[in-house]
N, C-alpha and C. Protein backbone atom coordinates (compact mmCIF):
# COMPACT_ATOMS: atom_id res chain seq x y z
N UNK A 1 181.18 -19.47 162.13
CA UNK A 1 180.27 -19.14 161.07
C UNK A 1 179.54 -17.86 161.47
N UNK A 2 179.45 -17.02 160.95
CA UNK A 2 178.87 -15.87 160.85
C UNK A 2 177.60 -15.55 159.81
N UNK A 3 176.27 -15.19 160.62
CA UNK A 3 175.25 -14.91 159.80
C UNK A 3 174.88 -13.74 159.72
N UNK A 4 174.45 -13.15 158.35
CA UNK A 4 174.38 -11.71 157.89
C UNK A 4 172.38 -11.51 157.77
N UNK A 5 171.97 -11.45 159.06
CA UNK A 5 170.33 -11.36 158.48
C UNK A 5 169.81 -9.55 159.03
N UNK A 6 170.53 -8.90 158.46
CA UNK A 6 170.41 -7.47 159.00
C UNK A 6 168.94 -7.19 159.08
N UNK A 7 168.07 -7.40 157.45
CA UNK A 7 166.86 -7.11 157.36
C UNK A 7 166.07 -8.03 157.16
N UNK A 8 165.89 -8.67 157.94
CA UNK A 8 165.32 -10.24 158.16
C UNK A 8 163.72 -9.78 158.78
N UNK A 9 162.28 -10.00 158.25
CA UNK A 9 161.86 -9.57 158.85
C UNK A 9 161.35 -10.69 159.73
N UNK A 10 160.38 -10.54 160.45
CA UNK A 10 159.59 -11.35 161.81
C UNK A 10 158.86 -12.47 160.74
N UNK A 11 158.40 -12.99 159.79
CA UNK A 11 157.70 -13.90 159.50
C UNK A 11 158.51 -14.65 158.76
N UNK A 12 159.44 -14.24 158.11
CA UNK A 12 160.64 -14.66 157.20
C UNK A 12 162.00 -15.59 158.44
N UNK A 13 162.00 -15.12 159.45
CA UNK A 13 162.92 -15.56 160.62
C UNK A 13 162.32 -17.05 161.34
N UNK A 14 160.74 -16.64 160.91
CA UNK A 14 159.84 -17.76 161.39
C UNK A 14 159.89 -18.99 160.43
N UNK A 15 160.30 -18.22 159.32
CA UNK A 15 160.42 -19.45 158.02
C UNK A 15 161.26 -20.24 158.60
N UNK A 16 162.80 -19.39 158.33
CA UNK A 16 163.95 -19.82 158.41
C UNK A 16 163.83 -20.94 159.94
N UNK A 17 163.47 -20.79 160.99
CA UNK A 17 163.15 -21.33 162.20
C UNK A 17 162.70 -22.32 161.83
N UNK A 18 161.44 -22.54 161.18
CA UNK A 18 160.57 -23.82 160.82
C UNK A 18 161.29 -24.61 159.71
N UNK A 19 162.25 -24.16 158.76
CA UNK A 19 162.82 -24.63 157.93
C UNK A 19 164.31 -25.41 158.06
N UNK A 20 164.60 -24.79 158.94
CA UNK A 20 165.60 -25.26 159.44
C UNK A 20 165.66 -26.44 160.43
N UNK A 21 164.66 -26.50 161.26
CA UNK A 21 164.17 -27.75 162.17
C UNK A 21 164.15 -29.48 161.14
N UNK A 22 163.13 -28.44 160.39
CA UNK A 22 162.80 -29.66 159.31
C UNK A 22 163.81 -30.22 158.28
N UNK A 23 164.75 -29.61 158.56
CA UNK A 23 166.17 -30.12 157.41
C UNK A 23 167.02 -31.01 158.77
N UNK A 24 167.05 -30.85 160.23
CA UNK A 24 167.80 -31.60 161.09
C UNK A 24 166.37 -32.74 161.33
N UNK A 25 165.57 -32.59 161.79
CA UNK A 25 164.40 -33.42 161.50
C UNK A 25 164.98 -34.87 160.54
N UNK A 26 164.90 -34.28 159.37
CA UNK A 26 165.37 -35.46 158.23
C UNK A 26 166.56 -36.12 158.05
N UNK A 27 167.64 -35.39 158.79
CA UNK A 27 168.93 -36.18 158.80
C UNK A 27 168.96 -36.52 159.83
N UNK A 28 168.03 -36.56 160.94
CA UNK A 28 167.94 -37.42 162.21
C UNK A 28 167.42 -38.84 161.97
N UNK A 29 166.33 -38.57 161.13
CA UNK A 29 165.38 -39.67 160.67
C UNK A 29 166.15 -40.77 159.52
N UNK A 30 166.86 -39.76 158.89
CA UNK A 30 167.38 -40.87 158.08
C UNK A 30 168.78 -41.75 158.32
N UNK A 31 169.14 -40.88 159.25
CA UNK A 31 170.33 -41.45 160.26
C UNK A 31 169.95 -42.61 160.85
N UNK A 32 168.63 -42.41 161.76
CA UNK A 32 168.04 -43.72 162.45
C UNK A 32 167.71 -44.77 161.48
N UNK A 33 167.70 -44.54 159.94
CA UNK A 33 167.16 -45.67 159.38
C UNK A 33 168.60 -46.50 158.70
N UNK A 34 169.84 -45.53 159.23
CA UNK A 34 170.73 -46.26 158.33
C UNK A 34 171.40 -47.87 159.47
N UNK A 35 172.10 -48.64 158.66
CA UNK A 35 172.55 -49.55 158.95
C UNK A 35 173.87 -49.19 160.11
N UNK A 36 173.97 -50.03 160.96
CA UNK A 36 175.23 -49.59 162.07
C UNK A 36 176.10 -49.62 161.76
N UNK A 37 177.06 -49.69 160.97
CA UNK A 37 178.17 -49.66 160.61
C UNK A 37 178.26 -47.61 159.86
N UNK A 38 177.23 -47.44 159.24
CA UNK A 38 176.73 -46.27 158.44
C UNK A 38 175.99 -45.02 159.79
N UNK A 39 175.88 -45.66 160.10
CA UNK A 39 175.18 -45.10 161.84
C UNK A 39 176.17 -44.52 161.91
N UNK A 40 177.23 -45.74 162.78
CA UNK A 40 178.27 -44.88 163.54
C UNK A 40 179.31 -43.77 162.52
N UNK A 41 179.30 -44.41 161.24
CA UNK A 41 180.39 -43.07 160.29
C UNK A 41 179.97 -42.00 160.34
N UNK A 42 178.48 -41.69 160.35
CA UNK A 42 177.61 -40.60 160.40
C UNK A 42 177.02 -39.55 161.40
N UNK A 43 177.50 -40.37 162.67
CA UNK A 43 176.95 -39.68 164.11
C UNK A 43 178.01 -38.30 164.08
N UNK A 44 179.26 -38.43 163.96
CA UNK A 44 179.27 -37.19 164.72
C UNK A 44 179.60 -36.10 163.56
N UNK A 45 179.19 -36.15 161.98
CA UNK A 45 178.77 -34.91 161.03
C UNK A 45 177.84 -34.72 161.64
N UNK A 46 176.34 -35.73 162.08
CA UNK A 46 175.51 -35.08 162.38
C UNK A 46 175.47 -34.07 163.53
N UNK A 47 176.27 -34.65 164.58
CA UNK A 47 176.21 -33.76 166.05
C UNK A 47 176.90 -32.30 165.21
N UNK A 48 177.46 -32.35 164.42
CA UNK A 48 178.44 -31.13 163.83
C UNK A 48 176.97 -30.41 163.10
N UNK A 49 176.52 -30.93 162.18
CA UNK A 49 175.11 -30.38 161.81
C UNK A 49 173.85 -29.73 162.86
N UNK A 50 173.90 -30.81 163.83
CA UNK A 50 172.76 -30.23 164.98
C UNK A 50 173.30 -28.98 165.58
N UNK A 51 175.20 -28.97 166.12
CA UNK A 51 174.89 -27.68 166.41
C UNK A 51 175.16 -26.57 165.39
N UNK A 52 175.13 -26.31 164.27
CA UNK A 52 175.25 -25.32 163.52
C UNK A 52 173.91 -24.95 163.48
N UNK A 53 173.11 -26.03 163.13
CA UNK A 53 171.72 -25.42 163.32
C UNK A 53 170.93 -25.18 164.61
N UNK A 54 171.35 -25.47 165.57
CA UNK A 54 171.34 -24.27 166.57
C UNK A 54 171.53 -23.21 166.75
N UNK A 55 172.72 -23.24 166.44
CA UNK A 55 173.20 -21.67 166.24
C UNK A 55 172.70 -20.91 165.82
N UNK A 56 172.72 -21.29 164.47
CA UNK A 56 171.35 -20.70 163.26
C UNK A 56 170.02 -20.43 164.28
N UNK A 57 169.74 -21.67 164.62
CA UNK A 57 168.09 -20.96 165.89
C UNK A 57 168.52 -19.91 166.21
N UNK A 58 169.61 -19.87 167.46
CA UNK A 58 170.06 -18.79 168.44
C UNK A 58 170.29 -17.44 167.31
N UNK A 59 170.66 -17.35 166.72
CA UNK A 59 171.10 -16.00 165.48
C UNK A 59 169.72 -15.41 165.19
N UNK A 60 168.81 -16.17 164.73
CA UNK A 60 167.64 -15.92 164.39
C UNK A 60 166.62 -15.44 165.85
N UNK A 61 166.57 -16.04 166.73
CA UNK A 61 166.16 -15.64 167.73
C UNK A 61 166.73 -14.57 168.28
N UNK A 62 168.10 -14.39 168.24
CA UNK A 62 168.51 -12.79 169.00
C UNK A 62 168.09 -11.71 167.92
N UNK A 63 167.93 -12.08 166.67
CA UNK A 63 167.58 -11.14 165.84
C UNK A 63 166.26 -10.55 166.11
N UNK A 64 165.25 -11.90 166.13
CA UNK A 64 164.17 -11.14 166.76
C UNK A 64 163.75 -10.51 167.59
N UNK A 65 164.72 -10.83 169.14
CA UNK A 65 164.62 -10.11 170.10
C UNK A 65 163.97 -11.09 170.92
N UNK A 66 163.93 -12.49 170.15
CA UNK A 66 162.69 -12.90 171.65
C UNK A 66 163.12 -13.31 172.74
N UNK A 67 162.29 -13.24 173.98
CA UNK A 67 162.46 -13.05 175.37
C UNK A 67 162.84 -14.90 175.55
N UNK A 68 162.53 -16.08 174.66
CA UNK A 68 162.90 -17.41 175.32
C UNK A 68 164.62 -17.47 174.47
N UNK A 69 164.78 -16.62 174.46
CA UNK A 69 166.32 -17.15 173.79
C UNK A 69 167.11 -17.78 174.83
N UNK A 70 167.47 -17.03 176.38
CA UNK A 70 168.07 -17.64 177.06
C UNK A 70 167.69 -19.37 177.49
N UNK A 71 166.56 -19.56 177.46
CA UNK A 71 166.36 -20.81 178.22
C UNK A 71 166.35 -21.60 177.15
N UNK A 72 166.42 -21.60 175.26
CA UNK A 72 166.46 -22.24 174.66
C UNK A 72 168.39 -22.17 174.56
N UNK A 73 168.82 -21.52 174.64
CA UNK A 73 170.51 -21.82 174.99
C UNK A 73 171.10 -23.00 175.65
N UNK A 74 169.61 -22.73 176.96
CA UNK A 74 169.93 -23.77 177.50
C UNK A 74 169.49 -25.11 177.31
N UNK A 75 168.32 -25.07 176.61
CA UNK A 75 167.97 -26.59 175.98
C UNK A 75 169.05 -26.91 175.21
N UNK A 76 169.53 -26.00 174.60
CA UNK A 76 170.30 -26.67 173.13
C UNK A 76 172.08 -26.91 174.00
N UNK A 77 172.18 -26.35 175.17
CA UNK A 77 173.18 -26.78 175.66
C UNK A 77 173.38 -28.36 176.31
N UNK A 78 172.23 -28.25 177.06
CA UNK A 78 171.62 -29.66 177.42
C UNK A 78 171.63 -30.86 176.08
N UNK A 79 170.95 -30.57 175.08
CA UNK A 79 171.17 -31.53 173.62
C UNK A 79 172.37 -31.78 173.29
N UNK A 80 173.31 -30.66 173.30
CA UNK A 80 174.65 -30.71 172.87
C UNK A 80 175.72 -31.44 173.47
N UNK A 81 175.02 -31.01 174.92
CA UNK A 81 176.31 -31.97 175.82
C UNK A 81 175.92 -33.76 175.88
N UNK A 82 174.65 -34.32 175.62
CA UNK A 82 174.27 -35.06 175.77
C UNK A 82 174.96 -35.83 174.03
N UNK A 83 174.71 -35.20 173.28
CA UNK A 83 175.38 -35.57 171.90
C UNK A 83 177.11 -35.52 172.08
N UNK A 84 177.47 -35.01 172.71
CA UNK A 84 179.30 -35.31 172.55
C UNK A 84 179.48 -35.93 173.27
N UNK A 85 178.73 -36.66 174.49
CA UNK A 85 179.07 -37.43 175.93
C UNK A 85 178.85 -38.96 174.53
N UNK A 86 177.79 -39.18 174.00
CA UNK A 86 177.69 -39.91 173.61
C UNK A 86 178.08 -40.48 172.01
N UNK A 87 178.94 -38.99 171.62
CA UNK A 87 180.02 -39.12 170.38
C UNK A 87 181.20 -40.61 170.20
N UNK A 88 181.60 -40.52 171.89
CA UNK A 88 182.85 -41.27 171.85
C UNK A 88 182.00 -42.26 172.47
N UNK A 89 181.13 -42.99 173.20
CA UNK A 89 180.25 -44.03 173.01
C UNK A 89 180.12 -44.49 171.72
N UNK A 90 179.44 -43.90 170.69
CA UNK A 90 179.51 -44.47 169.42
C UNK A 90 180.58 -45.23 168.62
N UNK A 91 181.61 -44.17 168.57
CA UNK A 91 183.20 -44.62 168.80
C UNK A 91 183.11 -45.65 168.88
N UNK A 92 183.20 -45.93 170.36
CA UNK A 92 184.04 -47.66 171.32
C UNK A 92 183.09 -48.80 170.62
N UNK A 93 181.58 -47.79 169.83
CA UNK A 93 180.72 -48.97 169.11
C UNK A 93 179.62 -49.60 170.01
N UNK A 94 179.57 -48.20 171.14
CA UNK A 94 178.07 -48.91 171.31
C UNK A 94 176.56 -48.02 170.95
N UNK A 95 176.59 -48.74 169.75
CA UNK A 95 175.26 -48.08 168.58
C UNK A 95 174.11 -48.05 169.85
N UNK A 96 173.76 -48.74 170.78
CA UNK A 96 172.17 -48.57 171.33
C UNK A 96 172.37 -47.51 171.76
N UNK A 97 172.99 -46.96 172.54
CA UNK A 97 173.18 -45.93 173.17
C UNK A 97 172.88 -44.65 172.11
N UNK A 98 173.87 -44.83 171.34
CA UNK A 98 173.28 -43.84 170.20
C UNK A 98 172.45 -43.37 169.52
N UNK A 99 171.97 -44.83 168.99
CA UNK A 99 170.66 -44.57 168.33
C UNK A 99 169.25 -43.98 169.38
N UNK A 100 169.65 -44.10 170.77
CA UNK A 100 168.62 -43.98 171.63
C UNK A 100 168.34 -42.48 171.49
N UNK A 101 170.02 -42.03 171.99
CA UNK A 101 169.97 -40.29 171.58
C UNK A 101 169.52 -40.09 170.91
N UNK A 102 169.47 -40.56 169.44
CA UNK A 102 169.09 -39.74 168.12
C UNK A 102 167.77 -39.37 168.16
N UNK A 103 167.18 -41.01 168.62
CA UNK A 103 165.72 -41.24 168.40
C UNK A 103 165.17 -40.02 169.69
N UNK A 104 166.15 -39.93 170.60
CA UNK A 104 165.42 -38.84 171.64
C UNK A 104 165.32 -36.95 171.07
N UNK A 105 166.57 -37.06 170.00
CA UNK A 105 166.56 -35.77 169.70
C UNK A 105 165.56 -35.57 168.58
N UNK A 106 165.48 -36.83 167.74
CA UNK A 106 164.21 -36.55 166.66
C UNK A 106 162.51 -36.30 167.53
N UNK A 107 162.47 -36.73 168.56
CA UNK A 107 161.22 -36.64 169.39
C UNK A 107 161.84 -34.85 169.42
N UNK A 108 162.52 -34.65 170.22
CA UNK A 108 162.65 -32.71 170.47
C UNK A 108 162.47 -32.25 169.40
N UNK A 109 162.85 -32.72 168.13
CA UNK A 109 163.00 -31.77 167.13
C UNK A 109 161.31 -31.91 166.76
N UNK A 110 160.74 -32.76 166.80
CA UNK A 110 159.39 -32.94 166.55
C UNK A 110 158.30 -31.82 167.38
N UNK A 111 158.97 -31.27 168.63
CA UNK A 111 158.15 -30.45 169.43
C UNK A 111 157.41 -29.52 168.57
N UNK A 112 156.25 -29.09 168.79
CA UNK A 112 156.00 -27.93 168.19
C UNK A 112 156.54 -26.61 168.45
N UNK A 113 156.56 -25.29 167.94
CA UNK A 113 157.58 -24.26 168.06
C UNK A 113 156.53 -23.17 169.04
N UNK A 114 155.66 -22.88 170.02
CA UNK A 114 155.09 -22.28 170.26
C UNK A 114 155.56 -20.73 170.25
N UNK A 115 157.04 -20.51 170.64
CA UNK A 115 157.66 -19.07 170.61
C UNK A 115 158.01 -18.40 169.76
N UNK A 116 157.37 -19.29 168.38
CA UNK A 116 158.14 -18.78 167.07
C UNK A 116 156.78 -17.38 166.71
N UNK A 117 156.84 -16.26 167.06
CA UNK A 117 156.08 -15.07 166.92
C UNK A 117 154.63 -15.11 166.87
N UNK A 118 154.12 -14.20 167.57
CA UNK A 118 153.15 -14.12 168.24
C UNK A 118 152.11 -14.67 167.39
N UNK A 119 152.46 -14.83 166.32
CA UNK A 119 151.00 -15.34 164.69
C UNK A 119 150.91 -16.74 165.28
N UNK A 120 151.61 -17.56 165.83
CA UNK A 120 151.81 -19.14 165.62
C UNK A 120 151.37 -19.31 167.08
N UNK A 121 151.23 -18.27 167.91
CA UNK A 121 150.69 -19.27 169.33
C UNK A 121 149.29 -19.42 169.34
N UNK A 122 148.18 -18.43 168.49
CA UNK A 122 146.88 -19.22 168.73
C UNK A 122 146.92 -20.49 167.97
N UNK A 123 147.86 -21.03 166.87
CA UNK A 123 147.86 -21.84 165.98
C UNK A 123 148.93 -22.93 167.00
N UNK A 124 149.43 -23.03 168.03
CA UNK A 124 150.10 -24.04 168.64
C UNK A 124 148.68 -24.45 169.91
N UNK A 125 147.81 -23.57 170.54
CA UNK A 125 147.28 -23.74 171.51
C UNK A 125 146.00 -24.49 171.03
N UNK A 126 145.72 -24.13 169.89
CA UNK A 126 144.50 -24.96 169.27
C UNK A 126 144.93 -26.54 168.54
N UNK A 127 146.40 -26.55 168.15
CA UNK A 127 146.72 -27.67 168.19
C UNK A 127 146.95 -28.33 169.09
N UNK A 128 147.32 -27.48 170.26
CA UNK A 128 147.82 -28.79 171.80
C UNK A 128 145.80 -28.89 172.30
N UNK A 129 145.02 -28.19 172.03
CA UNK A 129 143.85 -28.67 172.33
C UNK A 129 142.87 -30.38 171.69
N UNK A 130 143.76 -30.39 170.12
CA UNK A 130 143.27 -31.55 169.68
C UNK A 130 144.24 -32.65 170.06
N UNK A 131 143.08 -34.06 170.43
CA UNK A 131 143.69 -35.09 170.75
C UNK A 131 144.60 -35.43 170.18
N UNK A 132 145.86 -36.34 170.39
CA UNK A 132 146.90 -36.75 169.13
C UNK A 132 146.45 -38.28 169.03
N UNK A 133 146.29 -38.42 167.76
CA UNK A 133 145.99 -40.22 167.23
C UNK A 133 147.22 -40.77 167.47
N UNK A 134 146.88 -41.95 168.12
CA UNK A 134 147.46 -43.24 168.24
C UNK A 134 147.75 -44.02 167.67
């Protein structure tokens, strides 16, 4: 897949970044709510979905130029390999295992984005300052 964002500017890339999280976000979530039989038909479009939209991150991030691209390569390499180790687990039909992943990748996808351009880090640091409710 090839993406064409020639004139993409810096707040618009930030969209696409935040928008895109939130569309794997929801097919994580609604994955975890489906029934196991529907689970397992569904796990590995989704792993096919998670990494396209990685990619999509990575495209968008080299566009911008930012300096965490390499070490988010490597998160998303780390996610990725952890999602196909546990592709063919699902397979042989063992859903806990799976659903554990999912539920672990919907927690990552939940992270907040602190590197997403320089506008959003006083707005991540004043949020990691307030307590989180219980």
């Amino acid at each position: 897949m090839t993406f064409h964002l020639v004139a993409l500017s810096s707040p618009a890339a930030c969209m696409a970044l935040r928008r895109g999280r939130k569309k794997l976000r929801a097919r994580v979530i609604a994955l975890l709510a489906m029934p196991d039989a529907e689970f397992a038909h569904r796990f590995p479009g989704m792993v096919v979905a998670v990494e396209a939209g990685f990619r999509h991150e990575e495209a968008l991030l080299e566009l911008l130029g930012d300096a965490c691209l390499p070490p988010r390569r490597a998160d998303h390499a780390i996610i990725l390999s952890a999602l196909h180790r546990t592709a063919s687990r699902v397979e042989s039909g063992d859903l806990r295992q799976g659903r554990q992943v999912v539920d672990a990748l919907r927690h990552v996808l939940e992270l907040p984005w602190p590197f997403i351009g320089p506008a959003s880090l006083p707005r991540y640091t004043a949020a990691a300052a307030r307590p989180v409710p219980r």
